[in-house]
N, C-alpha and C. Protein backbone atom coordinates (compact mmCIF):
# COMPACT_ATOMS: atom_id res chain seq x y z
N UNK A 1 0.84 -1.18 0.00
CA UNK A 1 0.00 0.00 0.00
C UNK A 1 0.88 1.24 0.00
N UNK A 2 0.90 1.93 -1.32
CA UNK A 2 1.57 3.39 -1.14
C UNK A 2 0.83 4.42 0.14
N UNK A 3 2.05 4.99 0.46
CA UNK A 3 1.41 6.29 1.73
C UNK A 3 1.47 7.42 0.52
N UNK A 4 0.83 8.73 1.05
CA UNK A 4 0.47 9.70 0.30
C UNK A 4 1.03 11.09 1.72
N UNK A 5 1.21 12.52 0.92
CA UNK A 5 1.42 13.27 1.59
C UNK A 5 0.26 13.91 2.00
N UNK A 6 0.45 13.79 3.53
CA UNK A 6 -1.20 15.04 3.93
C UNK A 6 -0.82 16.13 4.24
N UNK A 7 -2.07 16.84 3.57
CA UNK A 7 -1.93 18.35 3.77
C UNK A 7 -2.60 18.97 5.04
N UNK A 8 -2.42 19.88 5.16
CA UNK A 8 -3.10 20.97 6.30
C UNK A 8 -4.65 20.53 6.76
N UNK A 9 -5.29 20.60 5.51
CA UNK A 9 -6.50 20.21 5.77
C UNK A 9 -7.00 18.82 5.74
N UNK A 10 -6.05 18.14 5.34
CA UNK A 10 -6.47 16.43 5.87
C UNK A 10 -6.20 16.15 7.08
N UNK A 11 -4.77 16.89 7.73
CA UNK A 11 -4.57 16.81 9.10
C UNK A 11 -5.80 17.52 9.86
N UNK A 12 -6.61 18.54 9.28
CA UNK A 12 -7.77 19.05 10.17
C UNK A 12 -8.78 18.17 9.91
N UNK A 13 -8.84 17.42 9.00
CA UNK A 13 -10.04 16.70 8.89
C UNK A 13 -10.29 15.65 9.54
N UNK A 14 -8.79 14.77 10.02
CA UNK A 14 -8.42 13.65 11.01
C UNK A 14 -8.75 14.35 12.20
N UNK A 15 -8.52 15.56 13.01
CA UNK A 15 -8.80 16.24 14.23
C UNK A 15 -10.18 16.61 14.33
N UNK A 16 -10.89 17.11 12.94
CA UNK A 16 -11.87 16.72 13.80
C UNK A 16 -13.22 15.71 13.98
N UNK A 17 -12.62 14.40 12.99
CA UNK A 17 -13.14 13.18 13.37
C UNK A 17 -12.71 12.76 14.44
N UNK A 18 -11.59 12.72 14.90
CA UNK A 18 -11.05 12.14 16.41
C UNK A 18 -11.71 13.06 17.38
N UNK A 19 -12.66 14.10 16.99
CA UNK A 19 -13.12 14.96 17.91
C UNK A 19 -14.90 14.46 18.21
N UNK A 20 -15.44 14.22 16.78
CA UNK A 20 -16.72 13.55 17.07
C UNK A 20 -16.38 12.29 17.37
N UNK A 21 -15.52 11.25 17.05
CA UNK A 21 -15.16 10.29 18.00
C UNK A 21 -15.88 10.24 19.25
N UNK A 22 -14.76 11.50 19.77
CA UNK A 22 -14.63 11.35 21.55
C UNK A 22 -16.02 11.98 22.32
N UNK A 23 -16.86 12.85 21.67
CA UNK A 23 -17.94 13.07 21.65
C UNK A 23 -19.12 12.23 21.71
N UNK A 24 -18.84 11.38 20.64
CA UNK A 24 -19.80 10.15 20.73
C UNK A 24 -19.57 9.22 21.92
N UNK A 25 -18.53 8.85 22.16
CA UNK A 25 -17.87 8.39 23.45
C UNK A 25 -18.86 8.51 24.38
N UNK A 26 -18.94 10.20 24.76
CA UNK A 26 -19.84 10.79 26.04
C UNK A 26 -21.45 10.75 25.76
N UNK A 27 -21.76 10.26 24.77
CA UNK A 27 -23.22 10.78 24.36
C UNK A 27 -23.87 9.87 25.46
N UNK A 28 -24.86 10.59 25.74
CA UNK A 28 -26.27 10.04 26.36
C UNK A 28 -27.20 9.07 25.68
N UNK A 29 -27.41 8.26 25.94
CA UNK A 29 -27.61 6.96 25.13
C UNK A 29 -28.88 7.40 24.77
N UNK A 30 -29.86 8.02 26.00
CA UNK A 30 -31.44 8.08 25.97
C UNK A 30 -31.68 9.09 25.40
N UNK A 31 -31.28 9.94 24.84
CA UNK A 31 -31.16 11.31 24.41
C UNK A 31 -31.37 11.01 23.10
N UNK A 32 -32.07 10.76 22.32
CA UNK A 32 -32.47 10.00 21.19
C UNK A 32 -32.16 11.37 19.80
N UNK A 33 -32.19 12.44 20.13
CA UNK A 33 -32.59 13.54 19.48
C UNK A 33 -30.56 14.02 19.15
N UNK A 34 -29.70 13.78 20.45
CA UNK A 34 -28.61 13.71 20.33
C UNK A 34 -27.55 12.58 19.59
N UNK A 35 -28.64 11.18 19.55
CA UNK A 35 -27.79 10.27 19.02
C UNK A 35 -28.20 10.57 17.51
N UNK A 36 -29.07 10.88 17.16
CA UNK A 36 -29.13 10.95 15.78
C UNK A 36 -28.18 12.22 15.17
N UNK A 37 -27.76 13.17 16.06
CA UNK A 37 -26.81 14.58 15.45
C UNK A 37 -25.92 13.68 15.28
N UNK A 38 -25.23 13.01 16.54
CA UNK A 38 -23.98 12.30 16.56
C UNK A 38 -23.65 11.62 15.43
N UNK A 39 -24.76 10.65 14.70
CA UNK A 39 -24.32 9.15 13.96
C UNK A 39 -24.49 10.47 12.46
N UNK A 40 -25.09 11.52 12.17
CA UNK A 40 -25.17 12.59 11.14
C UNK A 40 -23.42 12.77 11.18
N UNK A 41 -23.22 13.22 12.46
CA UNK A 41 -21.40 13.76 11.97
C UNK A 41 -20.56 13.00 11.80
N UNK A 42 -20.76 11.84 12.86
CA UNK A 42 -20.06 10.44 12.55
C UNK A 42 -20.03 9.99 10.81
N UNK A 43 -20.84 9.74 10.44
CA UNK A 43 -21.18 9.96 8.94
C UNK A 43 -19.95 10.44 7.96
N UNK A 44 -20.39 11.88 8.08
CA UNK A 44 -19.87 12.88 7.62
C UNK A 44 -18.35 12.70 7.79
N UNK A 45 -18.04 12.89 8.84
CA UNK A 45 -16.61 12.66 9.06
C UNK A 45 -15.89 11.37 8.34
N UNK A 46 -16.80 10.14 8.52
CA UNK A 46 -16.14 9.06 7.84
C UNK A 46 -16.26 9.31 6.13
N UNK A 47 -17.32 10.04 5.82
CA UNK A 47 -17.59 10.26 4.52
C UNK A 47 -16.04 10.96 3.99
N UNK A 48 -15.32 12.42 4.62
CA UNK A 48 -14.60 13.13 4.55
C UNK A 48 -13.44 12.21 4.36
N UNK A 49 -13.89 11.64 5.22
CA UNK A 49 -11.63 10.78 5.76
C UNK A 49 -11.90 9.41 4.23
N UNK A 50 -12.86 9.40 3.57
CA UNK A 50 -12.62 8.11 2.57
C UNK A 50 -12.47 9.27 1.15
N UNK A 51 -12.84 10.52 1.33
CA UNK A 51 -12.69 11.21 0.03
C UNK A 51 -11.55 11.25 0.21
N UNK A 52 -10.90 11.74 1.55
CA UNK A 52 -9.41 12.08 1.49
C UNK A 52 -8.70 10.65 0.87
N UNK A 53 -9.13 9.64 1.21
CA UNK A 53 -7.92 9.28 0.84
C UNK A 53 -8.24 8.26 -0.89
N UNK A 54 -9.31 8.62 -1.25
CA UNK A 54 -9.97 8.39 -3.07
C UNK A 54 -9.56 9.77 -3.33
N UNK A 55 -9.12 10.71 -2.92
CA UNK A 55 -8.58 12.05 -3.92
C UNK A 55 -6.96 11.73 -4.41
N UNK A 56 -6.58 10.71 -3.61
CA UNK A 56 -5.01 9.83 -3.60
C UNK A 56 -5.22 9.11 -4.56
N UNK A 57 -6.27 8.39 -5.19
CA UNK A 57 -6.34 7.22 -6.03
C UNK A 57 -6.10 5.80 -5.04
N UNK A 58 -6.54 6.06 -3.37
CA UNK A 58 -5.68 5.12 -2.92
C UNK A 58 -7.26 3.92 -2.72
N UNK A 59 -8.35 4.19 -3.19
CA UNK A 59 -9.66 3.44 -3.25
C UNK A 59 -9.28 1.79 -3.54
C-alpha cells in the first residue's frame, strides 16, 4: 500500500473526526434527538476521511 502526503487540511479533517469520535464516546444513550446529530457527523466525518484518501487514487 503506497502512503500519500497530507496536507493541512487532511490533518484538520483527522482532528476533527477524532473529535466527534470522543464526543460520541460521552453521548447520552437516551437522548435519542442527540444520538441521531452524533451518527449525522459520525457519517460525515467518515464520509470526509474516505474522500481524502480516493482524492489519492488510494480506493
Amino acid at each position: 500500500m503506497a502512503r500519500f502526503e497530507m496536507t493541512g487540511h487532511d490533518r484538520y479533517r483527522i482532528d476533527k473526526a477524532r473529535e466527534e469520535l470522543a464526543k460520541a464516546a460521552e453521548l447520552d444513550m437516551s437522548d435519542d434527538r442527540a444520538m441521531a446529530r452524533t451518527m449525522g457527523r459520525l457519517e460525515l466525518a467518515l464520509q470526509q476521511l474516505l474522500e481524502m484518501l480516493d482524492e489519492d487514487g488510494m480506493s
